[in-house]
N, C-alpha and C. Protein backbone atom coordinates (compact mmCIF):
# COMPACT_ATOMS: atom_id res chain seq x y z
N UNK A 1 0.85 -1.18 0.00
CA UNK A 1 0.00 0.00 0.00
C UNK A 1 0.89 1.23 0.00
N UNK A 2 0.41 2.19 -0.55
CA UNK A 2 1.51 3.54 -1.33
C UNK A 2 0.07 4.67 -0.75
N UNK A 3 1.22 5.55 0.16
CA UNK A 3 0.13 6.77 0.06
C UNK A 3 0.66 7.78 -1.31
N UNK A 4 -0.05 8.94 -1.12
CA UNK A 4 0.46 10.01 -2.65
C UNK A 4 -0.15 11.32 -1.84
N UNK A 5 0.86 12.44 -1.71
CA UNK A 5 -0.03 13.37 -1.32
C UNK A 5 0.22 14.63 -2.06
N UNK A 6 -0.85 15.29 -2.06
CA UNK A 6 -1.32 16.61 -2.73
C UNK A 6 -1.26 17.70 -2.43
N UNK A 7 -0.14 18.73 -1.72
CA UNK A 7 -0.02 20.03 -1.41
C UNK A 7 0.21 20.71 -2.06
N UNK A 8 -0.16 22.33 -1.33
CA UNK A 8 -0.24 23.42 -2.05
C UNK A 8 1.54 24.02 -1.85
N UNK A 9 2.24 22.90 -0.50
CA UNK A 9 3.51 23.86 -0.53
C UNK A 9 5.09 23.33 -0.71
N UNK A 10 5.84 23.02 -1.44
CA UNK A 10 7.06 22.17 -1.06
C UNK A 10 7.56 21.72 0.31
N UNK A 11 7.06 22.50 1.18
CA UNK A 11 7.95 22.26 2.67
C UNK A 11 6.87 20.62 3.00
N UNK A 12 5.85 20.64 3.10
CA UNK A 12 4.78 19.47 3.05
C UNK A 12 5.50 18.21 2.39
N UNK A 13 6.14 18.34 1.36
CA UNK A 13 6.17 17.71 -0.02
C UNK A 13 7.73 16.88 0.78
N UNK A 14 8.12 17.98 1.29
CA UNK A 14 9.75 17.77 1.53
C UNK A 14 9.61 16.27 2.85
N UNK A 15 8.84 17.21 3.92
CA UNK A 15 8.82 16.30 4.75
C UNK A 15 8.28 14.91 4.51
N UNK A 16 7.51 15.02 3.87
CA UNK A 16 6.68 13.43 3.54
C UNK A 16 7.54 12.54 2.98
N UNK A 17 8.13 13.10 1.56
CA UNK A 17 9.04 12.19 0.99
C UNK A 17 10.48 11.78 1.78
N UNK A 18 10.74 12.12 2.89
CA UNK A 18 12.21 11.91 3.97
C UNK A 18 11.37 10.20 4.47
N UNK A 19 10.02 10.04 4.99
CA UNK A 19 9.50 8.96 5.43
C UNK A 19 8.58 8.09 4.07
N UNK A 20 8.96 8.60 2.79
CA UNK A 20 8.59 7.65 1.82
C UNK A 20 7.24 7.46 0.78
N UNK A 21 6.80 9.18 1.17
CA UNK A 21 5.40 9.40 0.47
C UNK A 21 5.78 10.17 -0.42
N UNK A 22 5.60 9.79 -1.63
CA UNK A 22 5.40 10.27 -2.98
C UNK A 22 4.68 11.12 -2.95
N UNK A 23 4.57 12.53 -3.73
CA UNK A 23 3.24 13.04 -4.14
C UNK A 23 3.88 14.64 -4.84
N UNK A 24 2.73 15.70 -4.80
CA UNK A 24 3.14 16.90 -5.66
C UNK A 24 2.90 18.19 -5.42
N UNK A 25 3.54 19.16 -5.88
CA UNK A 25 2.80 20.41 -5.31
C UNK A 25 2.36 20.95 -6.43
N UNK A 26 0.68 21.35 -5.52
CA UNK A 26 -0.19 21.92 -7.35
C UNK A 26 -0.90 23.09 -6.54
N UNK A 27 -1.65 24.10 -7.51
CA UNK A 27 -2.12 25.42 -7.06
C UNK A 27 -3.45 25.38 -7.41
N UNK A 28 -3.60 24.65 -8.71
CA UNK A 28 -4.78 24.96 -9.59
C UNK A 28 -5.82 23.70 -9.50
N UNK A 29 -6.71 24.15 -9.56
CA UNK A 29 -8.07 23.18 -9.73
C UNK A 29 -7.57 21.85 -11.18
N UNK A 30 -7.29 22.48 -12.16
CA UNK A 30 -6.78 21.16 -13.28
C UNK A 30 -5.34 20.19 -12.77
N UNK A 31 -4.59 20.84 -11.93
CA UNK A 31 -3.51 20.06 -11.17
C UNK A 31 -4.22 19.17 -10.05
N UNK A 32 -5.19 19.66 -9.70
CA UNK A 32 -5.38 18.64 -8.30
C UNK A 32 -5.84 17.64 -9.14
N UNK A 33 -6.85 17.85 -9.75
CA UNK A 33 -7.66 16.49 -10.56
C UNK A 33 -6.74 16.03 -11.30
N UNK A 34 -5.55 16.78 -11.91
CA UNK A 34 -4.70 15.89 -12.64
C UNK A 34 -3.86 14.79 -11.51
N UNK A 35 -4.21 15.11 -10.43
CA UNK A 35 -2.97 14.49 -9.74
C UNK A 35 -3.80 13.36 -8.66
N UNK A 36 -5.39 13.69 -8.60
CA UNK A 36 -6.01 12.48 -8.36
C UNK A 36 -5.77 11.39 -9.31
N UNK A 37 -6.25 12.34 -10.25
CA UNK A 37 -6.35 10.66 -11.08
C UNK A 37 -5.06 10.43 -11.38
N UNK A 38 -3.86 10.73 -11.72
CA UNK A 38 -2.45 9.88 -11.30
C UNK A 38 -2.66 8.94 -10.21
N UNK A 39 -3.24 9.67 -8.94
CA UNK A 39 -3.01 8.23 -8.08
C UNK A 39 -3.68 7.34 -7.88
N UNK A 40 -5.07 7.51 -8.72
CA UNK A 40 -5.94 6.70 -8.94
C UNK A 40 -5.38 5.82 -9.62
N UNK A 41 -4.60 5.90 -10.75
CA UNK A 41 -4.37 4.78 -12.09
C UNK A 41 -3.52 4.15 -11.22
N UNK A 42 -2.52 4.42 -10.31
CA UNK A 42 -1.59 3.53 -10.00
C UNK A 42 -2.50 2.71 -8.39
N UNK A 43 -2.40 1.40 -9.41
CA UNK A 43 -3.47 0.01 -8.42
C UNK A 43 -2.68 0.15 -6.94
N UNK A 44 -1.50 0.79 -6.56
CA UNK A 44 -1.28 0.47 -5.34
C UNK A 44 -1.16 1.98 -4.39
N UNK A 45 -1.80 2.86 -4.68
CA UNK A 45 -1.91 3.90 -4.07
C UNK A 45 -3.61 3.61 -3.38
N UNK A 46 -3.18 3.73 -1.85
CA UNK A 46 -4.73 3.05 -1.45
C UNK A 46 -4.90 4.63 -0.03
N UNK A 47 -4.14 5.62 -0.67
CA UNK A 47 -4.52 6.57 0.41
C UNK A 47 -3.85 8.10 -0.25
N UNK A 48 -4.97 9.16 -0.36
CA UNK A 48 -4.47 10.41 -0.80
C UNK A 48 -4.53 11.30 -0.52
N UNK A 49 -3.18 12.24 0.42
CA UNK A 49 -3.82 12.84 1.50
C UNK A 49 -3.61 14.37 0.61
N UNK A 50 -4.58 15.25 0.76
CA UNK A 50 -4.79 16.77 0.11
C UNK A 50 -4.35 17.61 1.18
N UNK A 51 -3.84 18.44 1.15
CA UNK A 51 -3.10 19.67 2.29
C UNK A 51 -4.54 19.93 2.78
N UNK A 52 -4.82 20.87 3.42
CA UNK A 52 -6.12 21.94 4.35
C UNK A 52 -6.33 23.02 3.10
N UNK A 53 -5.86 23.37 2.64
CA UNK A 53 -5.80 24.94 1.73
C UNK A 53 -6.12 24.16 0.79
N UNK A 54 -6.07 23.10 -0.41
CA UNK A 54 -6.02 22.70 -1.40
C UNK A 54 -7.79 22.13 -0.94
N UNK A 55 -7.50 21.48 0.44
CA UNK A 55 -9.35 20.55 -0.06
C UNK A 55 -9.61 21.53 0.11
N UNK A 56 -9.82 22.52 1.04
CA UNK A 56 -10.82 23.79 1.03
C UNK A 56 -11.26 24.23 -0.19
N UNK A 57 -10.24 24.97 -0.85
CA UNK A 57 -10.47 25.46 -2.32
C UNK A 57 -10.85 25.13 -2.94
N UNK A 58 -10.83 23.14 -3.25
CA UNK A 58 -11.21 22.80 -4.22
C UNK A 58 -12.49 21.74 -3.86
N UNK A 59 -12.99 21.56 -2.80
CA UNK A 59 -13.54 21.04 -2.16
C UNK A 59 -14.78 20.18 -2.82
N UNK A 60 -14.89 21.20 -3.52
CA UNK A 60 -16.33 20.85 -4.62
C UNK A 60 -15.78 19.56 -5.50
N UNK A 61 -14.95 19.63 -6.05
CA UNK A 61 -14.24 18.78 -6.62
C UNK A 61 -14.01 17.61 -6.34
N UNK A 62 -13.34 17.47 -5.24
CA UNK A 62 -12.32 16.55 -4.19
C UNK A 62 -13.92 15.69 -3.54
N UNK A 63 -14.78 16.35 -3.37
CA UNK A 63 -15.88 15.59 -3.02
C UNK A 63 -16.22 14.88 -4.01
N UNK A 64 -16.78 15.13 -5.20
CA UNK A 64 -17.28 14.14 -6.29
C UNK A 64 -16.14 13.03 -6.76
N UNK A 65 -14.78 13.08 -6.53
CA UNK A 65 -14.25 11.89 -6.31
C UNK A 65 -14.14 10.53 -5.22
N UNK A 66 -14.59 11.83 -4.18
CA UNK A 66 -14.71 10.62 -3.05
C UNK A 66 -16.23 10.07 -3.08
N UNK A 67 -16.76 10.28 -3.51
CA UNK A 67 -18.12 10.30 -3.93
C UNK A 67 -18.43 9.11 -5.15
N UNK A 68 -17.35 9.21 -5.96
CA UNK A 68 -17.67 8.51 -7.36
C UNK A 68 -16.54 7.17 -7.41
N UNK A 69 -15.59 7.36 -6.59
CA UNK A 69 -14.58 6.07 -6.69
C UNK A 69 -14.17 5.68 -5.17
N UNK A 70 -13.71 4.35 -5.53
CA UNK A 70 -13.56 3.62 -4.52
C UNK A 70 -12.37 3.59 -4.33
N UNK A 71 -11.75 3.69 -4.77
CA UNK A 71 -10.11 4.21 -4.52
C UNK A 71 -9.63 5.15 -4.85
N UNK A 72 -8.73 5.41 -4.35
CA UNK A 72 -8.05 5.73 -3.27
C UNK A 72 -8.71 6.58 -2.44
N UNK A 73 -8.87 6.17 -1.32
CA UNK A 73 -9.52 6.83 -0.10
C UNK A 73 -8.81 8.23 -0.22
N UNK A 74 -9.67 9.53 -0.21
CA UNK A 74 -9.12 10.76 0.07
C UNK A 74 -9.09 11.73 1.23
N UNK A 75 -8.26 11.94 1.98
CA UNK A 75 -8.15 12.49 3.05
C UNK A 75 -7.50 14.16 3.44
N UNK A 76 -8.22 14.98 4.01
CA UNK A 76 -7.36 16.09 4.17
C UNK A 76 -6.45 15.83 5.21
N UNK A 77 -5.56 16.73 5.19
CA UNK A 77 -4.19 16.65 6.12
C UNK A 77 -3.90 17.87 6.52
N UNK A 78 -4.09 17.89 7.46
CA UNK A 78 -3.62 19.65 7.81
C UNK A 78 -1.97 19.43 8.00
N UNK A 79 -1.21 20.96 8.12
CA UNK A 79 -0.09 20.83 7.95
C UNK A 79 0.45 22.22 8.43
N UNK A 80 1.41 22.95 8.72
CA UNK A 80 2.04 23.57 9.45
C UNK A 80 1.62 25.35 8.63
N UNK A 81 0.82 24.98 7.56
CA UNK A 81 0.57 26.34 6.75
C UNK A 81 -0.72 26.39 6.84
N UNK A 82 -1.75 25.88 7.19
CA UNK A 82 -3.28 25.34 7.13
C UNK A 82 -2.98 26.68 7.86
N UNK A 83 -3.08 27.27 8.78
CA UNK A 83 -3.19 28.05 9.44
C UNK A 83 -4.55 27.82 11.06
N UNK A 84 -4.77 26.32 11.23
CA UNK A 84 -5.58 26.25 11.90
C UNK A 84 -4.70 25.60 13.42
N UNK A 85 -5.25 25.06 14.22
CA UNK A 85 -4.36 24.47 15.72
C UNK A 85 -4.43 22.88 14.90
N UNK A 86 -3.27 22.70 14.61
CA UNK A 86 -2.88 21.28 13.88
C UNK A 86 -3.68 20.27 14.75
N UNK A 87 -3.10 20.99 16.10
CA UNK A 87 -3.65 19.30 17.46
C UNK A 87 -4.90 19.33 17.51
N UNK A 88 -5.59 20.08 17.23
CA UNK A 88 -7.05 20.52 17.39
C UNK A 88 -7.40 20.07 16.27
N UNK A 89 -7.10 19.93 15.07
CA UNK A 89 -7.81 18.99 14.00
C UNK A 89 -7.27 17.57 14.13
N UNK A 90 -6.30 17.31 14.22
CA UNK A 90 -5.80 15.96 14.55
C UNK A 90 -6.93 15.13 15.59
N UNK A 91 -7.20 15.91 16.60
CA UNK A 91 -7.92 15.70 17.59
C UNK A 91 -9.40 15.21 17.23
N UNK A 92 -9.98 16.51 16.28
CA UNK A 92 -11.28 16.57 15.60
C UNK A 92 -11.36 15.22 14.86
N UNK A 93 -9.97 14.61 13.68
CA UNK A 93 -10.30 13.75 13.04
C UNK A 93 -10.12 12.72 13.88
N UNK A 94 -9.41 12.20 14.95
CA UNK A 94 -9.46 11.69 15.97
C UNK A 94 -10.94 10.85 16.13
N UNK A 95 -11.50 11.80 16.83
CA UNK A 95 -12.81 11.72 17.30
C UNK A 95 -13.77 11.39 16.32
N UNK A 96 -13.70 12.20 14.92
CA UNK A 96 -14.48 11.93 14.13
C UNK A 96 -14.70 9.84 13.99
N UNK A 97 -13.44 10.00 13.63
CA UNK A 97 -12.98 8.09 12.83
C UNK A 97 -13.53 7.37 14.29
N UNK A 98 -13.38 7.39 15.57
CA UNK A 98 -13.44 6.67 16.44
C UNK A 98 -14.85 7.02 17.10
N UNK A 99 -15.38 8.32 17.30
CA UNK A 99 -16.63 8.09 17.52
C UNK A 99 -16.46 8.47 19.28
N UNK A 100 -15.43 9.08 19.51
CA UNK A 100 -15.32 8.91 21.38
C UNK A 100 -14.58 10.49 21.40
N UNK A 101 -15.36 11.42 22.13
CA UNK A 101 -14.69 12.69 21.98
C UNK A 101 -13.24 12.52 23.28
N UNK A 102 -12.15 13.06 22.96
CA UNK A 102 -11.16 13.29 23.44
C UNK A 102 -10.71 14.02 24.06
């Protein structure tokens, strides 16, 4: 199993690939979808995580894929530029997936 992730910033891009995640930095609405479906075609990408700023923006989008395919699971990722309390969404998705507030 291969994650692939999707940010808006190199520093994101930098850190991920030091622990072995592939992925790209895009700005535009035709880059993100170009870069879903890259990790869609490849059968062993089973997780795709989108920065905070990128799903926001493109959100509309990023939904009708998770919506319309079964792979690769798509996930936002907050990250040190999101500008939100990282632990505080970590926390949020936390709770969300498990169902037990924290």
């Amino acid at each position: 199993m291969k994650y692939f992730l999707i940010s808006d910033n190199i520093d994101t891009l930098a850190g991920l690939r030091m622990v072995g995640v592939d992925g790209v930095v895009v700005h535009e609405e035709n880059e993100v979808r170009d870069a879903i479906e890259r990790a869609a075609a490849d059968p062993d990408v089973r997780l795709v995580l989108v920065t905070t700023r990128l799903f926001q923006s493109f959100s509309h989008m990023i939904f009708q894929y998770k919506l319309n395919m079964r792979r690769p699971l798509i996930v936002e990722m907050p990250d040190r530029h999101s500008g939100d309390d990282v632990a505080a969404s970590m926390r949020r998705y936390i709770e969300e997936a498990v169902g037990i507030k924290i």
